[in-house]
C-alpha atoms as a PDB file:
ATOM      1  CA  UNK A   1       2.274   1.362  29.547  1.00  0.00           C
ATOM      2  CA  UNK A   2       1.177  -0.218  32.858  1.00  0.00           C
ATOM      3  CA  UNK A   3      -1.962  -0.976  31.140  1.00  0.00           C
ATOM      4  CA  UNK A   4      -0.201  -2.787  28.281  1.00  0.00           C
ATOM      5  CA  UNK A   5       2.092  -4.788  30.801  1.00  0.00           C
ATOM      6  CA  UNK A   6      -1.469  -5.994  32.342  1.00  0.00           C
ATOM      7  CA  UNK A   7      -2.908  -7.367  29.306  1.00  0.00           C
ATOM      8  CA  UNK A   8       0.297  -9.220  27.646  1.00  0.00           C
ATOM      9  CA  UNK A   9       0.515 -11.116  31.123  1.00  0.00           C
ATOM     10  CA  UNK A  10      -3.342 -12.737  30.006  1.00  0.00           C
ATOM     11  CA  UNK A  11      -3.301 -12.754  26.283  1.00  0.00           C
ATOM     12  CA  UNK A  12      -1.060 -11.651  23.100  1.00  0.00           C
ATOM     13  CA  UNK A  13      -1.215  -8.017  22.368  1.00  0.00           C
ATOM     14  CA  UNK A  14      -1.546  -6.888  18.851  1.00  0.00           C
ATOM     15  CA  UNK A  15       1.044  -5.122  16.447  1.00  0.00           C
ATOM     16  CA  UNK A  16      -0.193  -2.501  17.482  1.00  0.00           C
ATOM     17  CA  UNK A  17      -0.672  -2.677  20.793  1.00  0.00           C
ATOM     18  CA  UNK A  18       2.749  -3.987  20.865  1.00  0.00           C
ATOM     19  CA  UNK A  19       4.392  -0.845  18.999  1.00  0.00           C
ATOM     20  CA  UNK A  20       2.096   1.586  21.044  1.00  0.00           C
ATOM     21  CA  UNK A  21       4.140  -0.255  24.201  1.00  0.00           C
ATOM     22  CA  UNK A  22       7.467   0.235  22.226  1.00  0.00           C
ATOM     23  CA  UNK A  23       6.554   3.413  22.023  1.00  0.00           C
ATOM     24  CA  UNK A  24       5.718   3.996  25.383  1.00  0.00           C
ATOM     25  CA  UNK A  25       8.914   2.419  26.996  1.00  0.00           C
ATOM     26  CA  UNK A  26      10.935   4.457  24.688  1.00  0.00           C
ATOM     27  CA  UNK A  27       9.723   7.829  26.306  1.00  0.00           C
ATOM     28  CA  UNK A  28      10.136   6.477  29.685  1.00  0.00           C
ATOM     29  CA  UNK A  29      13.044   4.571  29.900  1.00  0.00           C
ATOM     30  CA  UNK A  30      16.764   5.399  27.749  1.00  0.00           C
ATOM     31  CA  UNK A  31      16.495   4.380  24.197  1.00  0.00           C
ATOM     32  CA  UNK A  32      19.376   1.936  24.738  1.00  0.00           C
ATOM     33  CA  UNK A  33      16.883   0.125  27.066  1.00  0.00           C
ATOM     34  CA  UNK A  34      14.209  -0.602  24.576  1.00  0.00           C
ATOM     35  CA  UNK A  35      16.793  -1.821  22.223  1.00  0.00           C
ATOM     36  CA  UNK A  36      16.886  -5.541  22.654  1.00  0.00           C
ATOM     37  CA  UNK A  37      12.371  -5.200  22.353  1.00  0.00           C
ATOM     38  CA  UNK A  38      12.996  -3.411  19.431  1.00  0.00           C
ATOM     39  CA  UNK A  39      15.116  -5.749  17.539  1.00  0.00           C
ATOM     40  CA  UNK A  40      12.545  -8.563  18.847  1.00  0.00           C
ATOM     41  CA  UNK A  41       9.631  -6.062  17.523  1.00  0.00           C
ATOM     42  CA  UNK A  42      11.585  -5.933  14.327  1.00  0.00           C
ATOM     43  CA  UNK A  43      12.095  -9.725  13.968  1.00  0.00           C
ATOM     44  CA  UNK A  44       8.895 -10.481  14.611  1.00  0.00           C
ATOM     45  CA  UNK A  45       7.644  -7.218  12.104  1.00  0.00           C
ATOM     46  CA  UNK A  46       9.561  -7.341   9.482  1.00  0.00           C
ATOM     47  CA  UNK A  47       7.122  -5.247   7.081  1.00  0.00           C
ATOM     48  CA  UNK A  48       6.942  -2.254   9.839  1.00  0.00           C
ATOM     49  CA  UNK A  49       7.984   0.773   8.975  1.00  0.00           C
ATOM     50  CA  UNK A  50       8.446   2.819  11.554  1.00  0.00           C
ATOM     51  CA  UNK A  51       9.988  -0.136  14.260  1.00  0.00           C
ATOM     52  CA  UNK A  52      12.779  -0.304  11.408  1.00  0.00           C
ATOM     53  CA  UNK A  53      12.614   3.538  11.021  1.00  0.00           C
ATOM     54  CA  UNK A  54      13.369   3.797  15.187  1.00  0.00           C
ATOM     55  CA  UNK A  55      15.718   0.816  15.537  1.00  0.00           C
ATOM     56  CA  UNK A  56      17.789   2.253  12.747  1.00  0.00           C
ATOM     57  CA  UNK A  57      18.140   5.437  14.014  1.00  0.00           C
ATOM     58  CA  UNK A  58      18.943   3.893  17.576  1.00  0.00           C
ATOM     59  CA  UNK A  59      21.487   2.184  16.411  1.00  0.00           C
ATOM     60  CA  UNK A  60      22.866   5.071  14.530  1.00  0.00           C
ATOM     61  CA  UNK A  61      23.304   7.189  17.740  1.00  0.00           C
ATOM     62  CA  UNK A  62      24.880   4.502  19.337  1.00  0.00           C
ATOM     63  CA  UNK A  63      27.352   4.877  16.317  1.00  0.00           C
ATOM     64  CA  UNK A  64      26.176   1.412  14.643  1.00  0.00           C
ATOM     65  CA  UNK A  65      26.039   1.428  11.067  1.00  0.00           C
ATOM     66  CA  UNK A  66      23.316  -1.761  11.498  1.00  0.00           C
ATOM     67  CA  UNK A  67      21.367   1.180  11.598  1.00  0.00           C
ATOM     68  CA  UNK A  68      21.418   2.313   7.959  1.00  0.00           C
ATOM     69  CA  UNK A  69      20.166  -1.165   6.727  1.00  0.00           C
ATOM     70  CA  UNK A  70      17.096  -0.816   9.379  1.00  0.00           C
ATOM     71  CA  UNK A  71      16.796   3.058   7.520  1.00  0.00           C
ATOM     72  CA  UNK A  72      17.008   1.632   4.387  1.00  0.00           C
ATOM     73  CA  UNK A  73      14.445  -1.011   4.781  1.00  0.00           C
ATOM     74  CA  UNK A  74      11.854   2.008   6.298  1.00  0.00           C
ATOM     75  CA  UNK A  75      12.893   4.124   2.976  1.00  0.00           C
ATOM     76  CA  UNK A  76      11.754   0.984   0.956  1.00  0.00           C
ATOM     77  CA  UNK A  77       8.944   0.138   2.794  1.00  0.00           C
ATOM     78  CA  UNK A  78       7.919   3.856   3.159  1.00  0.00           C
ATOM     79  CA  UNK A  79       8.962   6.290   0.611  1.00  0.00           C
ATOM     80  CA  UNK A  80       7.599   9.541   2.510  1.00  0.00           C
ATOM     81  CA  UNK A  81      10.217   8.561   5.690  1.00  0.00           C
ATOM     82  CA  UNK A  82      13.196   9.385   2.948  1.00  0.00           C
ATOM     83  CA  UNK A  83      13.755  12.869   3.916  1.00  0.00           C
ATOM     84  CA  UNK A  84      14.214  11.792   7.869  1.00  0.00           C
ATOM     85  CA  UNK A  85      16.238   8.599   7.050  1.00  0.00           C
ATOM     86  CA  UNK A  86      18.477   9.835   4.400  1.00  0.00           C
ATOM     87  CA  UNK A  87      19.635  12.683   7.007  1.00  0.00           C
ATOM     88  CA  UNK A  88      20.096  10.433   9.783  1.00  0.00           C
ATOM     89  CA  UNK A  89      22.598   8.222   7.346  1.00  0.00           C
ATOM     90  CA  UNK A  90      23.932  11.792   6.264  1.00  0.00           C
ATOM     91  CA  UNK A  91      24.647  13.084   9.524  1.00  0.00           C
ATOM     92  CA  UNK A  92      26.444   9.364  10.764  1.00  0.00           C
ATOM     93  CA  UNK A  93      28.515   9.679   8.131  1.00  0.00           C
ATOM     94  CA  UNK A  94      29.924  13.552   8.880  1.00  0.00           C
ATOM     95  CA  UNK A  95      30.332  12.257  12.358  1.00  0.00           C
ATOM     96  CA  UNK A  96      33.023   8.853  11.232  1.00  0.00           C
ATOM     97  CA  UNK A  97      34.437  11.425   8.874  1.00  0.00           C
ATOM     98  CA  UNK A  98      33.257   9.754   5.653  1.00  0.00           C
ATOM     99  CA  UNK A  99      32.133  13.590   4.195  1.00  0.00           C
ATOM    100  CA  UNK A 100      31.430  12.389   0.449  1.00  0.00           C
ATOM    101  CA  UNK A 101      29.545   9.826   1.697  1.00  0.00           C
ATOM    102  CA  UNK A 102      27.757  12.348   4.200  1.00  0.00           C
ATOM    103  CA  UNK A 103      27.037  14.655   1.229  1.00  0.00           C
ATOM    104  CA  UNK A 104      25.773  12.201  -0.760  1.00  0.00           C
ATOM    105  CA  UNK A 105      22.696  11.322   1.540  1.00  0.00           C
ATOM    106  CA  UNK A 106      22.477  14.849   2.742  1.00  0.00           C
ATOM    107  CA  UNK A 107      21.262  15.122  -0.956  1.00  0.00           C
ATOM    108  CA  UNK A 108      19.112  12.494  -1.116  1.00  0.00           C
ATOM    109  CA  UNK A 109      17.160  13.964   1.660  1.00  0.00           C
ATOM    110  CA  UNK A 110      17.126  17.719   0.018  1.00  0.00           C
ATOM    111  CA  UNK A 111      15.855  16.325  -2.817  1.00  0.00           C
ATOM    112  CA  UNK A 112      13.349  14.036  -1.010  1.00  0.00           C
ATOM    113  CA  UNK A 113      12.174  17.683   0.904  1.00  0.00           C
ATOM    114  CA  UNK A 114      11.883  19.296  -2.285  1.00  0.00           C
ATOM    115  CA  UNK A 115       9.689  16.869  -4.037  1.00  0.00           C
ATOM    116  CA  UNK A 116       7.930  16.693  -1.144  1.00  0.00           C
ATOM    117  CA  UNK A 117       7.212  20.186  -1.058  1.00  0.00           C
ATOM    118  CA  UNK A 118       6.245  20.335  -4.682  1.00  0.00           C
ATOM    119  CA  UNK A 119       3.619  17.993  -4.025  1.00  0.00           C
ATOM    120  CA  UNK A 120       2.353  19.680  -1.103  1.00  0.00           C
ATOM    121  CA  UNK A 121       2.072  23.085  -3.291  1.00  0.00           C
ATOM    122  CA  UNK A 122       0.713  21.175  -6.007  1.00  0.00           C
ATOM    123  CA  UNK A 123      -2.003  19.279  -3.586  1.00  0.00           C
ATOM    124  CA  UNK A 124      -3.097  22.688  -2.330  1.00  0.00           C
ATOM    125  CA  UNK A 125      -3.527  25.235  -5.482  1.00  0.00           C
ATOM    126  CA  UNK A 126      -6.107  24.072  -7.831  1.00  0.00           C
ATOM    127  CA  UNK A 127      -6.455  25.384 -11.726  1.00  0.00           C
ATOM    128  CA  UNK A 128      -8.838  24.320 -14.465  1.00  0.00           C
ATOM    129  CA  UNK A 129      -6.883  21.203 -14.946  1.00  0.00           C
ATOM    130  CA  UNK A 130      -7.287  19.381 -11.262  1.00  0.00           C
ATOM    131  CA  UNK A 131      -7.934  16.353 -11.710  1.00  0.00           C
ATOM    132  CA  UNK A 132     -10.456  14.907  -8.893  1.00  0.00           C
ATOM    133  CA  UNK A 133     -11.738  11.643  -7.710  1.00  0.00           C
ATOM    134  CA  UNK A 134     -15.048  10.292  -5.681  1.00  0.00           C
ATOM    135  CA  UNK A 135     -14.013  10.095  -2.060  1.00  0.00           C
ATOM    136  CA  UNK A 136     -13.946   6.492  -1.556  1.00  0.00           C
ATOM    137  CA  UNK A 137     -15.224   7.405   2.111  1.00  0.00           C
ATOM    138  CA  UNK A 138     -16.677   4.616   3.804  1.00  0.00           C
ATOM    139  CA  UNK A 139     -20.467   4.900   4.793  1.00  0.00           C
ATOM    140  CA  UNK A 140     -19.729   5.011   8.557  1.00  0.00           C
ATOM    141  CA  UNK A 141     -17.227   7.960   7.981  1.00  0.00           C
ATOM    142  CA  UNK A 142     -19.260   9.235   5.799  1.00  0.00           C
ATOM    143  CA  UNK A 143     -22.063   9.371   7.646  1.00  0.00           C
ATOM    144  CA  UNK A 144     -20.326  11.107  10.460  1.00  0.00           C
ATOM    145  CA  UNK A 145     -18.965  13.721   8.597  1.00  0.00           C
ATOM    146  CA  UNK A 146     -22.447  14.257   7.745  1.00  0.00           C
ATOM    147  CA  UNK A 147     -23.490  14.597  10.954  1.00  0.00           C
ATOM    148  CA  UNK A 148     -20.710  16.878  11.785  1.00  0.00           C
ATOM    149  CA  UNK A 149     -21.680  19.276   8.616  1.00  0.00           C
ATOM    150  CA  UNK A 150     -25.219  19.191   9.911  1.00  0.00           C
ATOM    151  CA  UNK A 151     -24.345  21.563  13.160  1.00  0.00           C
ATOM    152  CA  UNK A 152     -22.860  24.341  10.227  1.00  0.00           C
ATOM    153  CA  UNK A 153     -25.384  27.091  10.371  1.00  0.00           C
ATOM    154  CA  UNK A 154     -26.149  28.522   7.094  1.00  0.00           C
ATOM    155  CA  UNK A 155     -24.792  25.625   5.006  1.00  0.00           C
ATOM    156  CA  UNK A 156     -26.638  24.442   2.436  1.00  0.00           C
ATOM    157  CA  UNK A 157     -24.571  21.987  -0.224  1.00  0.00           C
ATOM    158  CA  UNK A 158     -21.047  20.139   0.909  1.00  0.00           C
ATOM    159  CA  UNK A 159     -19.077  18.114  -1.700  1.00  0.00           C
ATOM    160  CA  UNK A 160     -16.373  15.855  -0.829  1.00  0.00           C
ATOM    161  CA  UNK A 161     -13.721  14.149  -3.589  1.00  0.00           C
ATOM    162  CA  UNK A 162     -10.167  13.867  -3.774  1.00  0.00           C
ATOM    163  CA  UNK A 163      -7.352  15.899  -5.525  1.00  0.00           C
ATOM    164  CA  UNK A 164      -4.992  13.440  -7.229  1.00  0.00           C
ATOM    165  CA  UNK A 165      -1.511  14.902  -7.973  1.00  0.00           C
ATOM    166  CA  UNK A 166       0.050  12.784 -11.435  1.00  0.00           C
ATOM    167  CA  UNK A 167       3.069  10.972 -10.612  1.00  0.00           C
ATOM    168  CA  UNK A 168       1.913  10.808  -6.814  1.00  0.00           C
ATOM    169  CA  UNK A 169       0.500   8.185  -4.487  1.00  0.00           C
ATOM    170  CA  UNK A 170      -0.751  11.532  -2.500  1.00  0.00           C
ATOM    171  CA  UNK A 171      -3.796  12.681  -2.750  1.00  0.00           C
ATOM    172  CA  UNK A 172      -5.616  15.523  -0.566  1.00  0.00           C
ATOM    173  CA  UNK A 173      -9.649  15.681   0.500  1.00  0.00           C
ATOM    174  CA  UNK A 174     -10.991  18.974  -0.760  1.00  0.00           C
ATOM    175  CA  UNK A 175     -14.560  19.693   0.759  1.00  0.00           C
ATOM    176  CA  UNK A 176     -16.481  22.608  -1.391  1.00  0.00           C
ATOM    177  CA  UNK A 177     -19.687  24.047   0.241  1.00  0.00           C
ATOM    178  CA  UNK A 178     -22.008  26.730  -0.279  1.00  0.00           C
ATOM    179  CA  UNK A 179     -24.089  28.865   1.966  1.00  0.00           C
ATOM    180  CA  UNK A 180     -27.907  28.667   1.932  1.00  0.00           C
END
């Protein structure tokens, strides 16, 4: 954080650099503290998932319901931060009292769970119908895996490709290899 503090006093820091501070100042200092950086961080990021994901929520504790429209905007940006969001706007509304309301979003977020849980099973069992695609790796990565396979005594093939689930923007990297 101190380090961070240094460097925006001689130059801009980056979006990330910038949420890596948020970040930062929110485990050190009370959450209500980083709230008027946050809503700047926001302003400033409007496309960023997780700065609308953590001012939402904020605000939700602080019993704000500015908060669900910061959720909402994560859920839309984001559709695998659902499950979290939908159960923060579930729980604020048990706590005003507003129980169908409550119920309603509690649901959301079971059903969020459970899709993403089929997925997940779905990612990780494979049958005579996967379906598979080249791993788009880049060469540097690439390379370094290589290098990394190349310390695996007794290995003599590796494949790499990618397990695409239909209906999914998920997909899973499933390395094969055989012994020599």
């Amino acid at each position: 954080l101190q380090e961070l503090d240094e460097q925006s006093q001689t130059r801009s820091l980056t979006v990330d650099e910038s949420w890596e501070r948020m970040t930062l100042l929110g485990r050190t200092e009370d959450r209500n503290a980083v709230l008027p950086s946050l809503e700047v961080f926001v302003r400033d990021n409007p496309e960023h998932t997780k700065a609308h994901f953590a001012l939402g929520a904020i605000l939700l504790e602080q019993q704000n319901p500015a908060g669900i429209a910061h959720l909402e905007k994560a859920m839309q940006l984001d559709t695998t931060s659902s499950g979290p969001a939908n159960t923060l706007i579930s729980g604020f509304y048990f706590e005003q009292g507003n129980r169908a309301l409550g119920e309603e979003f509690s649901k959301r977020a079971a059903e969020h769970f459970e899709k993403e849980k089929k997925q997940q099973e779905e990612l990780m069992s494979f049958s005579p119908t996967s379906r598979f695609m080249p791993h788009a790796l880049d060469e540097q990565a690439l390379t370094k895996l290589q290098g990394q396979l190349k310390r695996v005594h007794g290995l003599s093939e590796a494949y790499l490709v990618r397990k695409v689930v239909e209906g999914s923007d998920a997909s899973v990297y499933v390395l094969a290899a055989t012994a020599g």
